[in-house]
Protein backbone atom coordinates (compact mmCIF):
# COMPACT_ATOMS: atom_id res chain seq x y z
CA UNK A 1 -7.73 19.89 1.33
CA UNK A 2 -5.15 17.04 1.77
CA UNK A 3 -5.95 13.36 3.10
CA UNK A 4 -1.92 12.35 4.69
CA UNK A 5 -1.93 8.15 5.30
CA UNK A 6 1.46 7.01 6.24
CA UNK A 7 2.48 2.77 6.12
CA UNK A 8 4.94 0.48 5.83
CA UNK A 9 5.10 -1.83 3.49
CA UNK A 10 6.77 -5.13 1.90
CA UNK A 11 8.25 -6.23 -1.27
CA UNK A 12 8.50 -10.13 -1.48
CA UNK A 13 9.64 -10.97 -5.16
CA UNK A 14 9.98 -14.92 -5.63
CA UNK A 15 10.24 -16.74 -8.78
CA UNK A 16 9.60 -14.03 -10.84
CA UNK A 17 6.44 -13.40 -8.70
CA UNK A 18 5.24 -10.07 -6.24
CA UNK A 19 3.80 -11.15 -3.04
CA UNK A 20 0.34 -8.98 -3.06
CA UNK A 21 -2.91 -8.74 -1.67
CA UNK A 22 -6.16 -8.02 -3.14
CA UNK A 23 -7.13 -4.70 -1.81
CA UNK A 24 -11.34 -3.88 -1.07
CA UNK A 25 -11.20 -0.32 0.27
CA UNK A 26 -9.66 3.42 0.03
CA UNK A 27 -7.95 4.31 -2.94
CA UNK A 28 -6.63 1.58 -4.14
CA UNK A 29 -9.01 -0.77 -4.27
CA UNK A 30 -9.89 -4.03 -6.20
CA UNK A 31 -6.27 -3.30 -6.93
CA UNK A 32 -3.38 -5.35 -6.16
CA UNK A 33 -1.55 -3.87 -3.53
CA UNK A 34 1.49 -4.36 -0.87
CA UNK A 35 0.80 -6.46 2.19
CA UNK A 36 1.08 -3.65 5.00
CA UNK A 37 -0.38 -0.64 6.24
CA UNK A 38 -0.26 2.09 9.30
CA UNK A 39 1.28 1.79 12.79
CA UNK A 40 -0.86 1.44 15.66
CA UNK A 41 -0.18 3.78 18.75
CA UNK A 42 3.71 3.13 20.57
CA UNK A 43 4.58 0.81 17.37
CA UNK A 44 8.08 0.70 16.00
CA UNK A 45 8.33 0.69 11.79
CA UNK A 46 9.20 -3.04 11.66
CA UNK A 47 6.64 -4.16 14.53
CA UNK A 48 4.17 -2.93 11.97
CA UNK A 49 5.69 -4.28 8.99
CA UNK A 50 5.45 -7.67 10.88
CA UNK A 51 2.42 -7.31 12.30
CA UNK A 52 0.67 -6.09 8.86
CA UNK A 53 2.34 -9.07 6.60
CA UNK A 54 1.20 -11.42 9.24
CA UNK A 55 -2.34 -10.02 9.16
CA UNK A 56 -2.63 -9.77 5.69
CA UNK A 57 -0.56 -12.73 4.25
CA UNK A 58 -1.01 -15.25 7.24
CA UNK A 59 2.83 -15.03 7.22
CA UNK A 60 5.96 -14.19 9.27
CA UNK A 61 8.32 -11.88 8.27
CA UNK A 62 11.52 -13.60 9.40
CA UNK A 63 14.03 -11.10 7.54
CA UNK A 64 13.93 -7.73 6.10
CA UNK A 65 15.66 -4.32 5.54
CA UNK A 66 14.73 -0.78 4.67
CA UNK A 67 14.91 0.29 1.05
CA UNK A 68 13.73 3.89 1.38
CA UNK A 69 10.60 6.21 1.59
CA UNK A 70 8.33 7.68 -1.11
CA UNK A 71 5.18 9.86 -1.10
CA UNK A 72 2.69 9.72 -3.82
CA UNK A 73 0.44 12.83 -4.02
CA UNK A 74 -2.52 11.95 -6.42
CA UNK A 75 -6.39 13.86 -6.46
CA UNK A 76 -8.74 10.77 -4.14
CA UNK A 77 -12.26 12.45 -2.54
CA UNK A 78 -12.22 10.73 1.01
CA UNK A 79 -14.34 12.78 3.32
CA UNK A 80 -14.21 16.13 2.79
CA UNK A 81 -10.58 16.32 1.26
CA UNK A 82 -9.27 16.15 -2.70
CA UNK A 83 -5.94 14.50 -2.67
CA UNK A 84 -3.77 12.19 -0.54
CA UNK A 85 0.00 12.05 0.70
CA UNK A 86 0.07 8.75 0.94
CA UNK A 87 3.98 8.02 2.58
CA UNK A 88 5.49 4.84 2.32
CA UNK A 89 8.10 3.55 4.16
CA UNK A 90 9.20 0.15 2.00
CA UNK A 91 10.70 -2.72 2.68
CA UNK A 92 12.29 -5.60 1.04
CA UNK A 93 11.41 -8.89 2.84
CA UNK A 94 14.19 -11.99 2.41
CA UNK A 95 12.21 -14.17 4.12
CA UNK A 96 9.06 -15.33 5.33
CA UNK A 97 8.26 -18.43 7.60
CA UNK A 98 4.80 -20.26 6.53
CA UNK A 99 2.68 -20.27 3.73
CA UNK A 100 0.20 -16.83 2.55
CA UNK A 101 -3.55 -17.19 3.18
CA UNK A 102 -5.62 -16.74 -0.18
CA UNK A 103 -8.55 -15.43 2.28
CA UNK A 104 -7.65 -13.60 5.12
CA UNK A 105 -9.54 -12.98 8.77
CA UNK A 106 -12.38 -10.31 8.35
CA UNK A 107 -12.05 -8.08 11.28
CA UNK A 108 -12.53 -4.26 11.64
CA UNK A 109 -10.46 -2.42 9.36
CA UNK A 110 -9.48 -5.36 7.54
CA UNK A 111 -8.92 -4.21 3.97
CA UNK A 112 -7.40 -7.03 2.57
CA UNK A 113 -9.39 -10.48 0.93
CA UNK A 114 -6.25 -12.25 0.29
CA UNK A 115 -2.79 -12.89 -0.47
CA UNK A 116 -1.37 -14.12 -3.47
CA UNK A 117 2.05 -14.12 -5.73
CA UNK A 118 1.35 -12.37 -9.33
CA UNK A 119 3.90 -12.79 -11.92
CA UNK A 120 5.95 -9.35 -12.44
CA UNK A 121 4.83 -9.26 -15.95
CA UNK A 122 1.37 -9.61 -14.90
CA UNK A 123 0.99 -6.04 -12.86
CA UNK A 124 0.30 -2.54 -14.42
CA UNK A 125 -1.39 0.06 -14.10
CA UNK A 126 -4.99 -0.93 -14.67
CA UNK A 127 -4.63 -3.32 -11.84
CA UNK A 128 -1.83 -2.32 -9.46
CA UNK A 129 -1.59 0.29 -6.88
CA UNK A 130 0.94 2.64 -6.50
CA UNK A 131 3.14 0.95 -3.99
CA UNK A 132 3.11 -1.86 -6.60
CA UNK A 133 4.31 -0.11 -9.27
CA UNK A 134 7.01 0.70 -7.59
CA UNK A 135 8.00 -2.07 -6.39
CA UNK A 136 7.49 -3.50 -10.17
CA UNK A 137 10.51 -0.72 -10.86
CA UNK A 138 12.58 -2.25 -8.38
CA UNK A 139 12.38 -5.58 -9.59
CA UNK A 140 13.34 -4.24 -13.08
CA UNK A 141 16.36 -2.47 -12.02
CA UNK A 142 17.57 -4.03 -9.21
CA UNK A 143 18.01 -0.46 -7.36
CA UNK A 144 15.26 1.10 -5.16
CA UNK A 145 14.36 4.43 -6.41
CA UNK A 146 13.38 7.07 -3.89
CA UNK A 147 12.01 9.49 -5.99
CA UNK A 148 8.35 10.87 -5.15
CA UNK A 149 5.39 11.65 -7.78
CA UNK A 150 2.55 13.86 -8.14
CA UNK A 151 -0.20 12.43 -10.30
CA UNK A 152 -2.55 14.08 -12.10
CA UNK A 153 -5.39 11.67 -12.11
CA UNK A 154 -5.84 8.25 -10.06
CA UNK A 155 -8.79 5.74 -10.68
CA UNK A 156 -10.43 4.32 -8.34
CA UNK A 157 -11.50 1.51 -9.65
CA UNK A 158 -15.53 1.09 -8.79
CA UNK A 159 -16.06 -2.82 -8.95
CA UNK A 160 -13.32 -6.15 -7.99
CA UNK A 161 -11.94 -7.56 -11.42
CA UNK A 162 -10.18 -9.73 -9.46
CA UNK A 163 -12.80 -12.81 -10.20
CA UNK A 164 -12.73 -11.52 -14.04
């Protein structure tokens, strides 16, 4: 049985640097992830891309456009299903107005502990999720690729080595 999430989310590249968060729940984490997430009820795509970056980054989104949409279809036990569709609309972000939060506000279904900018050369696959990685392809190539995968395996990882 299939888990399907669907979000929108945001690449901010700057100085050779991905905007991230540090991800504490589902399957991605005590991974470095994309600031965003799902839309709440009557929500447009870019009210939630806003509204996520902001919640996650302490940040406005001030500029932004679509680069495409992805699914990633990888074996993750979450109640009583086996594997997730997890479908990603992504966007690049131009700009933002204020400076990111490296601790974020707790609140229910918070699953983010803070923003921060990781060099590109940092982030694999040992520590990045899967929206990361792709974005880590865009920044290589310059061209957003809209191709989906099917993985075989995905870790989640069992304890933060964010602090390691």
């Amino acid at each position: 049985m299939e888990h399907t999430a669907f979000g929108v989310y945001g690449i901010m590249i700057k100085d050779q640097k991905l905007l991230v968060i540090k991800k504490n729940g589902g399957p991605y984490q005590y991974r470095y992830d994309l600031p965003g997430g799902s839309l709440e009820m009557g929500e447009l795509l870019e009210e939630a891309l806003c509204r996520e970056v902001l919640e996650e980054t302490g940040s406005k989104v001030a500029q932004w456009h679509q680069l495409g949409v992805v699914n990633f279809l990888y074996p993750w036990t979450y109640q009583e299903t086996t594997e997730n569709n997890h479908i990603c609309v992504f966007y690049k972000i131009d700009q933002l107005i204020g400076d990111i939060c490296e601790t974020t506000i707790d609140f229910e279904g918070q699953d983010s502990i803070g923003a921060l900018y990781v060099p590109l050369a940092d982030l694999n696959e040992k520590n990045a999720s899967l929206p990361v990685l792709k974005a880590l392809a865009y920044s290589k190539k310059g061209i957003f690729s809209a191709e989906s995968c099917r993985l075989k395996d995905w870790e989640v990882l069992p304890e933060s080595s964010f602090d390691k």
